[in-house]
N, C-alpha and C. Protein backbone atom coordinates (compact mmCIF):
# COMPACT_ATOMS: atom_id res chain seq x y z
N UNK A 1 -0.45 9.17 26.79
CA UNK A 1 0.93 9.59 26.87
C UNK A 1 1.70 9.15 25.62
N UNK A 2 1.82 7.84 25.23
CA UNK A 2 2.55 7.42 23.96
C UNK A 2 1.82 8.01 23.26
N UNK A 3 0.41 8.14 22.82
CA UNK A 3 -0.38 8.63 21.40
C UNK A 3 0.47 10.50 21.58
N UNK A 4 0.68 11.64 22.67
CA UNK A 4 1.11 12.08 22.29
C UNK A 4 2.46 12.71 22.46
N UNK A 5 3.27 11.44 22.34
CA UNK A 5 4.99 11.26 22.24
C UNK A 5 4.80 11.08 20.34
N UNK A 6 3.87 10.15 20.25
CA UNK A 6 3.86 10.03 18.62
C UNK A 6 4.07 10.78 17.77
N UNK A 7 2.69 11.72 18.61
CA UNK A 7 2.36 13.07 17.42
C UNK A 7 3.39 14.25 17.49
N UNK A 8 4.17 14.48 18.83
CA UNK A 8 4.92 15.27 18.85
C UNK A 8 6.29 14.64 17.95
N UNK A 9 6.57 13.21 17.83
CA UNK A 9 7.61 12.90 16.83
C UNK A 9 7.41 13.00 15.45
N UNK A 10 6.12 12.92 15.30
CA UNK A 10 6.06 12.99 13.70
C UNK A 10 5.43 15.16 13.66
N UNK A 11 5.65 16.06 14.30
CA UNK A 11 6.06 16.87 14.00
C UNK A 11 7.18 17.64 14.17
N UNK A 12 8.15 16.82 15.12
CA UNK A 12 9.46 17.14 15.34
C UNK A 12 10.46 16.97 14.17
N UNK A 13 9.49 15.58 13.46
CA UNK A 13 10.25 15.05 11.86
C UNK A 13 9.81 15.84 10.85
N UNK A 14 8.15 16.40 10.50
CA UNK A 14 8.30 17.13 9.70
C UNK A 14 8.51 18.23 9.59
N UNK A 15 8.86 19.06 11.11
CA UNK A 15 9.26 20.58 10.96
C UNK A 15 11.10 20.11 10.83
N UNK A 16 11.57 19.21 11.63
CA UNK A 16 12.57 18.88 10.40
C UNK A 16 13.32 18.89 8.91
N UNK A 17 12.27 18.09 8.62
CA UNK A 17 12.47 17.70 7.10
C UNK A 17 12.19 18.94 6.76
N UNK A 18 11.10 19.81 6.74
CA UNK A 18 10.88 21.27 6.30
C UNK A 18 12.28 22.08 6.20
N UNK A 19 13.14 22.02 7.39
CA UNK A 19 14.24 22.85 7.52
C UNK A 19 15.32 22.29 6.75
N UNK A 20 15.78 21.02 7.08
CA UNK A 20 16.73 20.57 5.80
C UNK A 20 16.60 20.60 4.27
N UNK A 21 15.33 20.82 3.94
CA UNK A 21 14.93 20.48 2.51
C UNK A 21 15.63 22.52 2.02
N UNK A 22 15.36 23.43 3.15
CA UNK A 22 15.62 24.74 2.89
C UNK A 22 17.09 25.06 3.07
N UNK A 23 17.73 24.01 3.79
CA UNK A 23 19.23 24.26 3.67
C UNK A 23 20.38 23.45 3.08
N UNK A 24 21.14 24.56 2.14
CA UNK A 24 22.29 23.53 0.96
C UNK A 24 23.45 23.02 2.53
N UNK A 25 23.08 22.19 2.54
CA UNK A 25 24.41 21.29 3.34
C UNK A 25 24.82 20.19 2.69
N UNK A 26 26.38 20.62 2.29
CA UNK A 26 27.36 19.74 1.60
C UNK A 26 27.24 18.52 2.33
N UNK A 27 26.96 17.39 1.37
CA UNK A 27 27.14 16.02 2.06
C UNK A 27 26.35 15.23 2.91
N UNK A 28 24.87 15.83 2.47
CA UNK A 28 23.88 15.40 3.84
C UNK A 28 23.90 14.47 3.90
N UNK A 29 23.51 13.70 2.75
CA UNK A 29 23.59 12.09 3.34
C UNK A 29 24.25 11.28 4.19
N UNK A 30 25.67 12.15 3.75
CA UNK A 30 26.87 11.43 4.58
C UNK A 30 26.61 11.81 6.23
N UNK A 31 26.26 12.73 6.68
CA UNK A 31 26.06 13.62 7.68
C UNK A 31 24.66 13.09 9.20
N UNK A 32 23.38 12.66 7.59
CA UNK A 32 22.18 12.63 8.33
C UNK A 32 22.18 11.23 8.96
N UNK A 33 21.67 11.70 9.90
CA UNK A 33 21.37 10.02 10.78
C UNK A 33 20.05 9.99 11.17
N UNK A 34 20.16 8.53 11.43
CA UNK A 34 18.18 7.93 11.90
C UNK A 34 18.55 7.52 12.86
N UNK A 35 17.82 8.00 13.61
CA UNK A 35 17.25 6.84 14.78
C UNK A 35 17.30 5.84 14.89
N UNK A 36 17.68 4.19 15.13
CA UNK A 36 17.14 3.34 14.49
C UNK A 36 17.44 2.38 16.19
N UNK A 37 17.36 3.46 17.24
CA UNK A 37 17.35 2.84 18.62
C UNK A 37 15.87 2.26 18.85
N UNK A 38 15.03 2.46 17.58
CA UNK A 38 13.99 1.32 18.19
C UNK A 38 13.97 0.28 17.62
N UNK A 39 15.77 -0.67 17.23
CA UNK A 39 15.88 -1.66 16.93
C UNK A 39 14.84 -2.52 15.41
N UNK A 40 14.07 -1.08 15.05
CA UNK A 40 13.63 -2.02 13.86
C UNK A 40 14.58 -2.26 12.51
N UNK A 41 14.15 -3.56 11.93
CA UNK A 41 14.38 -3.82 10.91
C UNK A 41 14.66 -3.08 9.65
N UNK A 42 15.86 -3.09 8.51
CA UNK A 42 15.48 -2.42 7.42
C UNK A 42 14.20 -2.57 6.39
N UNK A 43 13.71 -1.96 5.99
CA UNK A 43 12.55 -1.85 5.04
C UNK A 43 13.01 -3.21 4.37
N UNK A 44 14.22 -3.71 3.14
CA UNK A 44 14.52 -4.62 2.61
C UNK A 44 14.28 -6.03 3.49
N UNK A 45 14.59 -5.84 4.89
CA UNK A 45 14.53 -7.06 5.46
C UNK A 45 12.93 -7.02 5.83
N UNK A 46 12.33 -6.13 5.86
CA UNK A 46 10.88 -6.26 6.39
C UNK A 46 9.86 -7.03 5.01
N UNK A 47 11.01 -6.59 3.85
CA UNK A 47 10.17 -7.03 2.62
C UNK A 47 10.23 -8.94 2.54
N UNK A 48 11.65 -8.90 2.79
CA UNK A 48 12.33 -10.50 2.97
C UNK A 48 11.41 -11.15 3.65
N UNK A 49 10.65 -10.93 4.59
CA UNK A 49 10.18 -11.17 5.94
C UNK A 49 8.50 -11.49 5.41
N UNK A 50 7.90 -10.66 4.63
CA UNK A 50 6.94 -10.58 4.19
C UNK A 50 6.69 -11.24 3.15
N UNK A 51 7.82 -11.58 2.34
CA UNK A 51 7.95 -12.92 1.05
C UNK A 51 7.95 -13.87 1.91
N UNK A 52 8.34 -14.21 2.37
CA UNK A 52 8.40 -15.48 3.68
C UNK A 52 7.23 -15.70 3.89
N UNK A 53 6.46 -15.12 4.46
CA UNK A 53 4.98 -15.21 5.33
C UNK A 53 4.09 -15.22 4.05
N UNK A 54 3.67 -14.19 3.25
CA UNK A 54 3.06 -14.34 3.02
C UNK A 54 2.82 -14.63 1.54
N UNK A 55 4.28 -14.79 1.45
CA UNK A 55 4.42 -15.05 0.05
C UNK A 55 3.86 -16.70 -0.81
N UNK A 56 3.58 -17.53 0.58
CA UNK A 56 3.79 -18.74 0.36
C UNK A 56 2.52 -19.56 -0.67
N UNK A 57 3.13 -20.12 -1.53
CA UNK A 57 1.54 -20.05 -2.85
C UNK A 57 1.53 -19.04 -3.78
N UNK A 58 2.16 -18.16 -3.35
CA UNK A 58 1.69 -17.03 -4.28
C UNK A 58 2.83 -17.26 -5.79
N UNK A 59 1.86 -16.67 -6.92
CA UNK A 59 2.70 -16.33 -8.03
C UNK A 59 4.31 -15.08 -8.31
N UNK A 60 4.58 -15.17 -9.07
CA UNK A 60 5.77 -14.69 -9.22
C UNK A 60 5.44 -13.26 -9.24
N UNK A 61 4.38 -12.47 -9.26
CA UNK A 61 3.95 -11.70 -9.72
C UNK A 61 3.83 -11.08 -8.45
N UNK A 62 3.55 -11.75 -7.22
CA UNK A 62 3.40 -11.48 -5.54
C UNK A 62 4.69 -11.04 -5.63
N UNK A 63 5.71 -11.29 -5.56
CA UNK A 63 7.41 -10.89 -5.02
C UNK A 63 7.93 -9.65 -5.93
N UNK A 64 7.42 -9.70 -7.17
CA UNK A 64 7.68 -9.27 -7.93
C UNK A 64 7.25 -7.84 -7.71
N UNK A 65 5.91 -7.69 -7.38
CA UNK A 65 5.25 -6.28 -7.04
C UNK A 65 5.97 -5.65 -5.62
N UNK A 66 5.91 -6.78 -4.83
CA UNK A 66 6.77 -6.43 -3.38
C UNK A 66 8.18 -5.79 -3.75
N UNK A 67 8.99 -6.25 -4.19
CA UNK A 67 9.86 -5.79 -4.47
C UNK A 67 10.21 -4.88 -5.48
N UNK A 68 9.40 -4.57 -6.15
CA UNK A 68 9.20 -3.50 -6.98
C UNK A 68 8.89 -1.77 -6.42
N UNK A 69 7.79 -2.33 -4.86
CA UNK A 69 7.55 -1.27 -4.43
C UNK A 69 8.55 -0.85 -3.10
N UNK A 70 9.32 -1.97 -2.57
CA UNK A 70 10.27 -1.41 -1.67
C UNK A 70 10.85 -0.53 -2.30
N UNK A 71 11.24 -1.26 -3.22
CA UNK A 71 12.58 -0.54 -4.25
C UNK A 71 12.45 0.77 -4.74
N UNK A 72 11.08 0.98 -4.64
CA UNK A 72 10.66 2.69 -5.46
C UNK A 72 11.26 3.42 -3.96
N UNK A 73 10.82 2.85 -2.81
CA UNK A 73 10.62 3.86 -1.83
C UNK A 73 12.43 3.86 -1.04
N UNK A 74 13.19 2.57 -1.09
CA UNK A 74 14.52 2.51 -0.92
C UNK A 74 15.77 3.65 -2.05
N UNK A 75 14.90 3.69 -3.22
CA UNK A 75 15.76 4.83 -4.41
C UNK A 75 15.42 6.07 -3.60
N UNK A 76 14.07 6.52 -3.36
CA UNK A 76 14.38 7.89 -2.90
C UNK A 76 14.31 7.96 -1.42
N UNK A 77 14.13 7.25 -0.50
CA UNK A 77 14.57 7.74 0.52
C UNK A 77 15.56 6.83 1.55
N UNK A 78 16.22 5.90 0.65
CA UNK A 78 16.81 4.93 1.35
C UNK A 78 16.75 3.93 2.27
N UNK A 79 17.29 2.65 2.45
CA UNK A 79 17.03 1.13 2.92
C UNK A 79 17.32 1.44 4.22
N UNK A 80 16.25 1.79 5.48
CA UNK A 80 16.70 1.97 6.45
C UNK A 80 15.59 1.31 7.68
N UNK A 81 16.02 1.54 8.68
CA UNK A 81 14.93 0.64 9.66
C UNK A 81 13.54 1.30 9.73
N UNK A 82 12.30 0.33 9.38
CA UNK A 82 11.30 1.03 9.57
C UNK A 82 10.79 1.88 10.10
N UNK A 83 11.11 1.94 11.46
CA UNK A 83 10.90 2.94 12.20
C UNK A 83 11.11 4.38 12.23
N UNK A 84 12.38 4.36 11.22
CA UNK A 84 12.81 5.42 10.72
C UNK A 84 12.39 7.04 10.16
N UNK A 85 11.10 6.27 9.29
CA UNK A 85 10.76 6.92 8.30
C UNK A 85 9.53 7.78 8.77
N UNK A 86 9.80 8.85 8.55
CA UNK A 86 8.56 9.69 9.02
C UNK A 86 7.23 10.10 8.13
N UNK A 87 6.22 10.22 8.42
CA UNK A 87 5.04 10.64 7.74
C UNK A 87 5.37 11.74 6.51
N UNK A 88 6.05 12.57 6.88
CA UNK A 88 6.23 13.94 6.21
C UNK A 88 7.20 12.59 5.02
N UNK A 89 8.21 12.34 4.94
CA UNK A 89 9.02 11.34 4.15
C UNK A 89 7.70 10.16 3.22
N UNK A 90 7.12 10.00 4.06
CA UNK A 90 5.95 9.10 3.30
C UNK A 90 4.70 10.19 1.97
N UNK A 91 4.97 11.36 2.96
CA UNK A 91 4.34 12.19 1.94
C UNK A 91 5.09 12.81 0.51
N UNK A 92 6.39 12.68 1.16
CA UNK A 92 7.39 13.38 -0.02
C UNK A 92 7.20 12.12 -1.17
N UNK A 93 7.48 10.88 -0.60
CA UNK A 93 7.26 9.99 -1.53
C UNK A 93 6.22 9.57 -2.44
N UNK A 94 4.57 9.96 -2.41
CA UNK A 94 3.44 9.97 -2.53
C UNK A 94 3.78 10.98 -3.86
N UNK A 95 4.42 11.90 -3.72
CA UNK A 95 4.09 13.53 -4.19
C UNK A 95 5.10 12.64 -5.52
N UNK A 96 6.74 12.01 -5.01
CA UNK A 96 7.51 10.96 -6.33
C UNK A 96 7.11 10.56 -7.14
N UNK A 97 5.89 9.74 -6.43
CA UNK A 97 5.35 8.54 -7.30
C UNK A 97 4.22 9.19 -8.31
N UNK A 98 3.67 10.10 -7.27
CA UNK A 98 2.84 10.97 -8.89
C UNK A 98 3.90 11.31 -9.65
N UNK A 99 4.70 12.45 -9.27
CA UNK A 99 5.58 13.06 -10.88
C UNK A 99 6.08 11.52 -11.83
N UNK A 100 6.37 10.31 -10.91
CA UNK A 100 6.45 9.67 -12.21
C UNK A 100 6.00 9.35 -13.06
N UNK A 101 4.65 9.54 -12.91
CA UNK A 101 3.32 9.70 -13.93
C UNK A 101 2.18 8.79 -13.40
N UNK A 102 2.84 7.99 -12.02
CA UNK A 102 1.65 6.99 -11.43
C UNK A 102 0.40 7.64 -11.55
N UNK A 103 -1.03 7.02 -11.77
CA UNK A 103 -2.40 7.44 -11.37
C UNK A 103 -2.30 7.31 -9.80
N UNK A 104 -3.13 8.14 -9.09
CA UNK A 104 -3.29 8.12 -7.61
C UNK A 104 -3.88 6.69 -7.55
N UNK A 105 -4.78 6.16 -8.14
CA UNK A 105 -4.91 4.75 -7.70
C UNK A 105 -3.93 3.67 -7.56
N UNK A 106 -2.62 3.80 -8.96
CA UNK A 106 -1.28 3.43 -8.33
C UNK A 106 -0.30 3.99 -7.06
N UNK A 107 -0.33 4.56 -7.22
CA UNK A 107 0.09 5.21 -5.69
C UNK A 107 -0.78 4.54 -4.83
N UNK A 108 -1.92 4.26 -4.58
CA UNK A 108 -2.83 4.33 -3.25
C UNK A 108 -1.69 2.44 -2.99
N UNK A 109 -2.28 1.89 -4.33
CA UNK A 109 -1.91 0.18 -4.31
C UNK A 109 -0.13 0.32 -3.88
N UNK A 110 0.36 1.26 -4.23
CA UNK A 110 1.79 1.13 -3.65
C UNK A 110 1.98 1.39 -2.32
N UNK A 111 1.26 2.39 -1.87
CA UNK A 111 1.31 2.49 -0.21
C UNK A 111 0.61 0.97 0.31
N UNK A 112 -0.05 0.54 -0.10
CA UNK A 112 -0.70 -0.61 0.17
C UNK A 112 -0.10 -1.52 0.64
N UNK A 113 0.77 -2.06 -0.45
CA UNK A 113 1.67 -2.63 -0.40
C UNK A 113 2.80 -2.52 0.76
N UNK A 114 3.21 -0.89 0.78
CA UNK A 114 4.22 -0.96 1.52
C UNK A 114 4.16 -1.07 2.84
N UNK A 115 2.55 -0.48 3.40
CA UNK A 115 1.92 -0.83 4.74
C UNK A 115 1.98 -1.97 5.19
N UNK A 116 1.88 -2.83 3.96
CA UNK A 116 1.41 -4.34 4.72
C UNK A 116 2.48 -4.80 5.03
N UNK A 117 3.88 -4.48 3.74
CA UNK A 117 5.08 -4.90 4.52
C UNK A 117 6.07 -4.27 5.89
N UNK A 118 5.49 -3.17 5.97
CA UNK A 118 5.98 -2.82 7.13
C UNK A 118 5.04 -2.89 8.56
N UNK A 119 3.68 -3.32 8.53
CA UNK A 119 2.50 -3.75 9.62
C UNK A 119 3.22 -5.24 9.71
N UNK A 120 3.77 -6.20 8.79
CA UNK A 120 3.72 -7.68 9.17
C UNK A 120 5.30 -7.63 10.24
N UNK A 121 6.40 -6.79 9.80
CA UNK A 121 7.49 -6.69 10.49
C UNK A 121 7.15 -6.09 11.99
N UNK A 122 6.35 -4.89 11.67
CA UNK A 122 5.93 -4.67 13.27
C UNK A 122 5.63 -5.40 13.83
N UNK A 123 4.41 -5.99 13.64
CA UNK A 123 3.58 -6.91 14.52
C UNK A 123 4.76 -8.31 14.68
N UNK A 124 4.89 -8.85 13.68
CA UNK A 124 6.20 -10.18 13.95
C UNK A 124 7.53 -10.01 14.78
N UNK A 125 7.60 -8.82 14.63
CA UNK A 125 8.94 -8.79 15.67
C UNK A 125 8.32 -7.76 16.90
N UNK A 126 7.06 -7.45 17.05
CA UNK A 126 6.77 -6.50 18.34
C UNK A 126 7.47 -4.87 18.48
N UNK A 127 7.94 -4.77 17.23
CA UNK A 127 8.43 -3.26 17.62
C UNK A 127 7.79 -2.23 18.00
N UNK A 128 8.21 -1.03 18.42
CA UNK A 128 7.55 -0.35 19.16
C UNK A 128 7.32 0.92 17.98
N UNK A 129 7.36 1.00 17.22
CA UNK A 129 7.32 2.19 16.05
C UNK A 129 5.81 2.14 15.25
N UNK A 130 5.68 3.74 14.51
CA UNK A 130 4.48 3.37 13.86
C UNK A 130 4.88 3.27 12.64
N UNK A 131 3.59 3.07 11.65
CA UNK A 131 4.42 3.08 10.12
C UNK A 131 3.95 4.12 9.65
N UNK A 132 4.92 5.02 8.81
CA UNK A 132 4.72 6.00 8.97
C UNK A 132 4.10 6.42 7.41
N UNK A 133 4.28 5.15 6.42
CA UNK A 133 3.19 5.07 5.91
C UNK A 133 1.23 4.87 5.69
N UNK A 134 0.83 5.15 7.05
CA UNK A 134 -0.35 4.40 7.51
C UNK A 134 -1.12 5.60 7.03
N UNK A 135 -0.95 6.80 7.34
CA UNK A 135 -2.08 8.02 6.91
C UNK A 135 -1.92 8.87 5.86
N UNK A 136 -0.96 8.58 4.88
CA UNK A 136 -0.93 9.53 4.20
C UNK A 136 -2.03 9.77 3.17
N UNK A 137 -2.38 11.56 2.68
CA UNK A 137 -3.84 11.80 2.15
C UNK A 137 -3.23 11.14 0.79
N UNK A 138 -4.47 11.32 0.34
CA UNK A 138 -4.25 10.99 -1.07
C UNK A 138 -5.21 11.88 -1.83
N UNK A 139 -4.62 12.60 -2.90
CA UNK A 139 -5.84 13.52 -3.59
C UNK A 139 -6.99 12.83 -4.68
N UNK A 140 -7.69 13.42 -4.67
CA UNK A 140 -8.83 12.53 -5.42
C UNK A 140 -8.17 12.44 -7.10
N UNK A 141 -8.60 11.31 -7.46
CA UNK A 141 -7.99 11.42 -8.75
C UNK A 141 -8.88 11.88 -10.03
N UNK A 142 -8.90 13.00 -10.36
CA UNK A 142 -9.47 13.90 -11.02
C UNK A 142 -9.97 12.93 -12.34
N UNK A 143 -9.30 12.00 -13.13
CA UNK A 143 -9.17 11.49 -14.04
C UNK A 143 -10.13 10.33 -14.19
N UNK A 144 -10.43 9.54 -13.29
CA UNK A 144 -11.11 8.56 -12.99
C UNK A 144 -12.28 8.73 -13.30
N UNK A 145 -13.28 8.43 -14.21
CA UNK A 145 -14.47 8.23 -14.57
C UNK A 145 -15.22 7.57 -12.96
N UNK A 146 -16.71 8.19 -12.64
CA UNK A 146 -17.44 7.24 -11.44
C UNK A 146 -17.88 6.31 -12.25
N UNK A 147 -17.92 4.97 -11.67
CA UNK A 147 -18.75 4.08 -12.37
C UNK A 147 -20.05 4.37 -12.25
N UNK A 148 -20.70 4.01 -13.05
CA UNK A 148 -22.16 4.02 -13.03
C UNK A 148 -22.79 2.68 -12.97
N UNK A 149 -23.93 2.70 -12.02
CA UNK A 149 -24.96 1.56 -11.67
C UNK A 149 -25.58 0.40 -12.99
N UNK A 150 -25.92 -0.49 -13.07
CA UNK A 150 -26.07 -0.99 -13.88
C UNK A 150 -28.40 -0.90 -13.77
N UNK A 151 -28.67 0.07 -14.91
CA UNK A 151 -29.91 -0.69 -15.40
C UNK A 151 -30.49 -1.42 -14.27
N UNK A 152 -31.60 -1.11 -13.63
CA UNK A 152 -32.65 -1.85 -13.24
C UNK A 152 -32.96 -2.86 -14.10
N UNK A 153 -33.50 -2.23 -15.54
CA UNK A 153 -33.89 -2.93 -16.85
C UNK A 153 -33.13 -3.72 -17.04
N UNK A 154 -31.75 -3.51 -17.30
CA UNK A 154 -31.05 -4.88 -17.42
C UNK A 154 -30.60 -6.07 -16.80
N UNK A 155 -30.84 -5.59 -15.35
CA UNK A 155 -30.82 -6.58 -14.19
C UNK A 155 -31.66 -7.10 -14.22
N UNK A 156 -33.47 -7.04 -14.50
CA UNK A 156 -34.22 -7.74 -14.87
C UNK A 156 -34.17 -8.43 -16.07
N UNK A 157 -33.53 -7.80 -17.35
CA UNK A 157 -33.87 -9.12 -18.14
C UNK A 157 -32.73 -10.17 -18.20
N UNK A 158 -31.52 -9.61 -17.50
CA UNK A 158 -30.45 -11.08 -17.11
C UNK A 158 -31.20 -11.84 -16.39
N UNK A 159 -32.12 -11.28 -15.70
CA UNK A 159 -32.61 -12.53 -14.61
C UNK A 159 -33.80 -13.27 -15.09
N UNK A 160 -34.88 -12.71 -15.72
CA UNK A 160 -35.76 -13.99 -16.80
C UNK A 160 -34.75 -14.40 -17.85
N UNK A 161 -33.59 -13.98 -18.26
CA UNK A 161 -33.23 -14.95 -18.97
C UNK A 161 -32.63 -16.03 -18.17
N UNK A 162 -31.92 -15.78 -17.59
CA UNK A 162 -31.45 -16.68 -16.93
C UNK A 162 -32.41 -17.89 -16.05
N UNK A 163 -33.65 -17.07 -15.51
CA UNK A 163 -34.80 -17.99 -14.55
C UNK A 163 -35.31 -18.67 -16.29
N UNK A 164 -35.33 -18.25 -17.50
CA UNK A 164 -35.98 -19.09 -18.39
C UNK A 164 -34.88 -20.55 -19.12
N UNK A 165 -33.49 -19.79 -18.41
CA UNK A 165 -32.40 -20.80 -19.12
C UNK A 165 -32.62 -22.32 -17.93
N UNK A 166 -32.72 -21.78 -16.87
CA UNK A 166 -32.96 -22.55 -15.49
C UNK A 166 -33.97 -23.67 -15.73
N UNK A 167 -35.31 -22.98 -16.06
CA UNK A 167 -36.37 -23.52 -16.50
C UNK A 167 -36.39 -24.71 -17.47
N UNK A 168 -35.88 -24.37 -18.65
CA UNK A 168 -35.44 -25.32 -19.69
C UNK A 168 -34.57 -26.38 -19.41
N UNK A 169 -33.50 -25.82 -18.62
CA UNK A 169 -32.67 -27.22 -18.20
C UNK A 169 -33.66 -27.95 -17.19
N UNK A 170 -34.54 -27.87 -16.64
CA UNK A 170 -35.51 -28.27 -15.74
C UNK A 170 -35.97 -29.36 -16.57
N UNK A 171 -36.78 -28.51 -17.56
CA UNK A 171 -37.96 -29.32 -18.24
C UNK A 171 -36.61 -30.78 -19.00
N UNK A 172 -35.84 -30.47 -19.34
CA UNK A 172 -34.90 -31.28 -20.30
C UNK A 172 -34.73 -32.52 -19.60
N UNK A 173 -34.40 -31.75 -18.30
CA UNK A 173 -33.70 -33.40 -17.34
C UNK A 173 -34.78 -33.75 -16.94
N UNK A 174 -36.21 -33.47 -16.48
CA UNK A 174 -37.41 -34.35 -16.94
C UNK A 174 -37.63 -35.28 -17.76
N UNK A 175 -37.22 -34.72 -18.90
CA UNK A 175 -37.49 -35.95 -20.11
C UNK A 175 -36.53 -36.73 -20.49
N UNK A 176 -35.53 -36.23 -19.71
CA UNK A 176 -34.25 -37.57 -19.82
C UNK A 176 -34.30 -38.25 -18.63
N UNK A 177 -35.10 -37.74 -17.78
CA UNK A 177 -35.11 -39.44 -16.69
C UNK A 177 -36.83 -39.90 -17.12
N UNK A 178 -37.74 -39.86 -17.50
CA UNK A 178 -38.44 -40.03 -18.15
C UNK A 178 -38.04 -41.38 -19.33
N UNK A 179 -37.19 -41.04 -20.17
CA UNK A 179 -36.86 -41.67 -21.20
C UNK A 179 -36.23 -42.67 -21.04
């Protein structure tokens, strides 16, 4: 029953969003409203929340990325309660972050990011919402070289060198307790 109350909300939101995106209405912002009767948190406070927890130890570089990536997703679709935000909105944002020239592997690490800060607010405060960042596709990134396997051959001769470097320190500390 809830799994499909879900699915019928996240296509109630994107045949939504489909229809507003097709109609000029003066002032939407001022106009549009969220939901936010399932008492969740704003995205900003979910980030606050997530520097807290899990920020603790971490380098400057931890807060720094966190808040770097709320902030992409608060510019275009605004600081609002998690719960808010619908899949179709998570996809519009995906589609942002490419035209800004991100590689899809940046994008993937930014949804990443933003999952975890909006999974630690769910789960810590028990809300009842999904994130509506959790499935979005991601296209393959055309650009990306596959890595390739490393050499049998060379995996063997790292390893007699190394079993002969082994060896030598063997024989050495022999002759220094010896001596």
């Amino acid at each position: 029953m809830h799994a499909s109350k879900s699915v019928s909300q996240r296509l109630e939101d994107y045949w939504l969003g489909l229809r507003l995106q097709k109609m000029d209405i003066p002032a939407l912002e001022l106009v549009k409203s969220y939901d936010a009767s399932d008492g969740s948190c704003s995205l900003s406070k979910a980030k606050d929340l997530y520097i807290a927890l899990k920020g603790v130890g971490k380098d400057k570089v931890f807060v720094r990325t966190a808040t770097r990536n709320t902030d992409y997703v608060i510019q275009l679709l605004g600081d609002r309660p998690i719960g808010s935000y619908s899949s179709s909105e998570a996809a519009q944002f995906r589609d942002w972050c490419l035209k800004q020239g991100m590689t899809v592997r940046t994008v993937k690490r930014v949804f990443a990011s933003i999952r975890a800060i909006m999974n630690i607010a769910i789960t810590e405060h028990g809300y009842n919402c999904s994130n509506a960042f959790s499935k979005t596709f991601f296209p393959e990134d055309e650009n990306v070289a596959k890595r390739k396997p490393i050499p049998i051959e060379d995996i063997r001769t790292i390893q007699q060198k190394c079993y002969a470097y082994c060896h030598g320190l063997h024989i050495i500390r022999m002759v220094t307790q010896l001596a």
